[in-house]
Protein backbone atom coordinates (compact mmCIF):
# COMPACT_ATOMS: atom_id res chain seq x y z
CA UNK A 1 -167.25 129.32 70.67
CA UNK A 2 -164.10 131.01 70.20
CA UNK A 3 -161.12 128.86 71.20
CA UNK A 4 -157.75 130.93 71.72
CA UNK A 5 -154.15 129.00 71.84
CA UNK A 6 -152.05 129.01 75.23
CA UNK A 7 -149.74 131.79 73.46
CA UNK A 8 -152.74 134.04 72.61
CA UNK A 9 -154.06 133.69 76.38
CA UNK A 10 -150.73 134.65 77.75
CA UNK A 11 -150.76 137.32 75.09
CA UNK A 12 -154.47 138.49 76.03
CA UNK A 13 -153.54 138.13 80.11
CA UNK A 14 -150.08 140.38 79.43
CA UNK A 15 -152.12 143.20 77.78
CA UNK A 16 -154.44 143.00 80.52
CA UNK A 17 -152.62 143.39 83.37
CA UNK A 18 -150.42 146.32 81.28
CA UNK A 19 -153.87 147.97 81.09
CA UNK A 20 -154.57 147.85 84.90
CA UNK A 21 -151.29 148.80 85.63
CA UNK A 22 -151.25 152.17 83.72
CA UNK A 23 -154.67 152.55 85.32
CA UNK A 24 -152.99 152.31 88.64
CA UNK A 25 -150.37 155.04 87.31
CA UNK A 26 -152.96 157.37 85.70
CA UNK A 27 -154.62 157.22 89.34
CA UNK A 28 -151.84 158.57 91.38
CA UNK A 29 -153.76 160.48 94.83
CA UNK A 30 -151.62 163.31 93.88
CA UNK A 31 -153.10 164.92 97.23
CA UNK A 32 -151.25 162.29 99.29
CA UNK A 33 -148.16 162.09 96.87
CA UNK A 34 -148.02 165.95 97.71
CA UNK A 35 -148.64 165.87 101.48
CA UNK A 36 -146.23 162.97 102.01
CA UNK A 37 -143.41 164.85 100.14
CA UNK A 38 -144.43 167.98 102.00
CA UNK A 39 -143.40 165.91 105.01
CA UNK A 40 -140.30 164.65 103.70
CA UNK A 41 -139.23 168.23 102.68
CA UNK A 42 -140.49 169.40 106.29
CA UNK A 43 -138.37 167.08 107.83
CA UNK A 44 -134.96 167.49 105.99
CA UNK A 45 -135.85 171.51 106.70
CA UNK A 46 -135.82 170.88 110.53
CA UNK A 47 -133.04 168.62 109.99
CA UNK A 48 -131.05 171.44 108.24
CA UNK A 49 -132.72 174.05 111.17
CA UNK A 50 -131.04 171.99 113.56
CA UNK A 51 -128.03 171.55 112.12
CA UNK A 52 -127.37 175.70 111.50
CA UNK A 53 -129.00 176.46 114.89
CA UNK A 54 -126.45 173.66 116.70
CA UNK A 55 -123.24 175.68 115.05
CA UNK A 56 -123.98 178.59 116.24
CA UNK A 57 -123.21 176.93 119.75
CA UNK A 58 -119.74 178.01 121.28
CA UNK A 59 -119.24 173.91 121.58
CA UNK A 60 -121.49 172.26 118.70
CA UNK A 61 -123.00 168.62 119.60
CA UNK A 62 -121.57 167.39 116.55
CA UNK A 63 -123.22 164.03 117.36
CA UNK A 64 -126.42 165.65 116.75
CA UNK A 65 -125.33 167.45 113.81
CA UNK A 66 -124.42 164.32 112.13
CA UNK A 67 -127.22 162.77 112.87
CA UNK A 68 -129.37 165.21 111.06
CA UNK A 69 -126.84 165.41 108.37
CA UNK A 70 -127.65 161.52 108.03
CA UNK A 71 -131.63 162.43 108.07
CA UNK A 72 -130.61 164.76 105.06
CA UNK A 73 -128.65 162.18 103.16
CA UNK A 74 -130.66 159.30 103.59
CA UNK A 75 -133.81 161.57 101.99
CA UNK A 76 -131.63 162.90 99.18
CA UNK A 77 -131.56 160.45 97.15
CA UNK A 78 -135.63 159.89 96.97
CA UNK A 79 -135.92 163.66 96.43
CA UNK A 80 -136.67 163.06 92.21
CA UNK A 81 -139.03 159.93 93.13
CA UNK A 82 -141.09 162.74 94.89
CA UNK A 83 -142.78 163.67 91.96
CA UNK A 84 -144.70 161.94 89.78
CA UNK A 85 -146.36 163.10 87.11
CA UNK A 86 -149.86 164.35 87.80
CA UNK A 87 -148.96 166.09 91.27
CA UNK A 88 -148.22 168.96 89.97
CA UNK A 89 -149.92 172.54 89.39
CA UNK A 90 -151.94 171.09 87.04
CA UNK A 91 -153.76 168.34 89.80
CA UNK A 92 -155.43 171.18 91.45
CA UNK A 93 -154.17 170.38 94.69
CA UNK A 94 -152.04 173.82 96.19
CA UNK A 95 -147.93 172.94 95.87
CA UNK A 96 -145.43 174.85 95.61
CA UNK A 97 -143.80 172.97 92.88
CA UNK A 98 -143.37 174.56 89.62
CA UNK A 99 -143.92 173.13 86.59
CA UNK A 100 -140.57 173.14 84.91
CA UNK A 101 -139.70 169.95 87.42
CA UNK A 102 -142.06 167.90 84.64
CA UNK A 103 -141.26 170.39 81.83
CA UNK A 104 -137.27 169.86 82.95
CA UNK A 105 -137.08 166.38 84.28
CA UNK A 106 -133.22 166.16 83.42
CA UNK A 107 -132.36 169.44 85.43
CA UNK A 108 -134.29 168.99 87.85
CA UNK A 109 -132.99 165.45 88.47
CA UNK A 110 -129.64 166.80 88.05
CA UNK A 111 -130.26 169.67 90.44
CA UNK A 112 -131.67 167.15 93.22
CA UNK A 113 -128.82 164.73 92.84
CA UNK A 114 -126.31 167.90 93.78
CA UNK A 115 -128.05 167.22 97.65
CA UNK A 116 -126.73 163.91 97.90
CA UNK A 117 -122.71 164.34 98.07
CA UNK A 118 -123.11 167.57 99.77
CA UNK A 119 -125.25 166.11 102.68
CA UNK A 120 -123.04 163.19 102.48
CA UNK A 121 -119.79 165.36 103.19
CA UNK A 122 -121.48 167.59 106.31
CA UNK A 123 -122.27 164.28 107.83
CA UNK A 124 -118.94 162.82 107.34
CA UNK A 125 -117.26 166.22 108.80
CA UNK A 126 -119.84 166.33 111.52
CA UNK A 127 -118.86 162.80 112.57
CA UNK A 128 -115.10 163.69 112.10
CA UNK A 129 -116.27 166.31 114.95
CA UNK A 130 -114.47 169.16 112.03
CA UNK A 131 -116.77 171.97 113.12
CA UNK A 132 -114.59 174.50 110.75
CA UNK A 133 -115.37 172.09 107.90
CA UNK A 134 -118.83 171.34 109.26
CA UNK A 135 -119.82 175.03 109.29
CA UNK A 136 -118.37 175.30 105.82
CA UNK A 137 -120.20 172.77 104.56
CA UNK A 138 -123.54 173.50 105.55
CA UNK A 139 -123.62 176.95 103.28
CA UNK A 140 -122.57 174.47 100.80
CA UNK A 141 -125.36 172.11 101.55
CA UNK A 142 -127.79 175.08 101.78
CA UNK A 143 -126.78 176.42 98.29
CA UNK A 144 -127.45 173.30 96.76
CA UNK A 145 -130.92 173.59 98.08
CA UNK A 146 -131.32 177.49 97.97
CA UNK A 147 -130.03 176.22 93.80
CA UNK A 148 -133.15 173.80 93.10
CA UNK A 149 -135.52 176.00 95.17
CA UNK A 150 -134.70 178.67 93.03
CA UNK A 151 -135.96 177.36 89.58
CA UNK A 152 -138.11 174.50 90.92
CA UNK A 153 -139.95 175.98 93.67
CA UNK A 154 -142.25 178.56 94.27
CA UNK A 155 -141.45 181.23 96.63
C-alpha cells in the first residue's frame, strides 16, 4: 500500500484539477463561441444601423441614439474575449474571422480597444443632444470598425 503525505495529496489533487481544467479549455464548442459572437456583432451592427439611420432625421431622437451608442459601448469592451482560441478558421465551423486575430493577438486587441472611447464619446454627445458632434462622431466610430474589419475580417 502506497501511503502519500498531506503535501503530496494536495500536490496530486492541484495537478488534477489543472488537468481537467485545460480539458475544459481544449473543449471550447467553438460552434456556439462563434454563433454567440455572431450575435453580439449582429447586435452592435443594428445598434450602429440605428444610430446612422436616426441622423439622417431632420430632428434626430437623440435619446435613442444614445441608447444604442450605450448598446455599442457596453459590448466594446468584450469584443477581444470573443475569441478564443480554437474558433477560428481552423475549427471548421464557417466565420468570417481571419486568422491573423490569433496570429496578431496584440493588434488585434489593440484594434478592438479603439471601439471603446469612440462609442463612449457618440454616446456622451448623443446624450448632450450635440447632433453636429453626434453625426461627427459616428464616421469616427464607424472607422474604427471599418479599421479592424479591414485586417481581421473577411469580406
Amino acid at each position: 500500500m502506497i501511503r502519500l503525505s498531506r503535501k503530496s495529496l494536495s500536490a496530486l489533487a492541484l495537478v488534477a484539477g489543472l488537468g481537467l481544467a485545460g480539458a475544459a479549455v481544449a473543449a471550447v464548442n467553438a460552434r456556439a463561441v462563434i454563433e454567440s459572437r455572431e450575435a453580439n456583432f449582429k447586435t452592435m451592427g443594428r445598434s450602429m444601423k440605428a444610430i446612422t439611420d436616426g441622423l439622417k432625421a431632420d430632428s434626430p431622437n437623440m435619446s435613442a441614439i444614445a441608447s444604442n451608442a450605450a448598446t455599442i459601448r457596453g459590448l466594446a469592451p468584450k469584443v477581444s474575449t470573443w475569441f478564443p482560441k480554437g474558433t477560428g478558421p481552423e475549427s471548421g465551423v464557417k466565420t468570417d474571422a481571419r486568422a491573423e486575430i490569433w496570429t496578431d493577438p496584440a493588434g488585434f486587441a489593440a484594434a478592438a480597444r479603439r471601439l471603446e472611447p469612440e462609442a463612449a464619446k457618440l454616446e456622451a454627445l448623443a446624450r448632450a443632444g450635440d447632433v453636429a458632434g453626434a453625426r461627427a462622431q459616428v464616421r469616427a466610430l464607424g472607422g474604427t470598425c471599418g479599421g479592424c474589419h479591414d485586417k481581421f475580417k473577411v469580406d
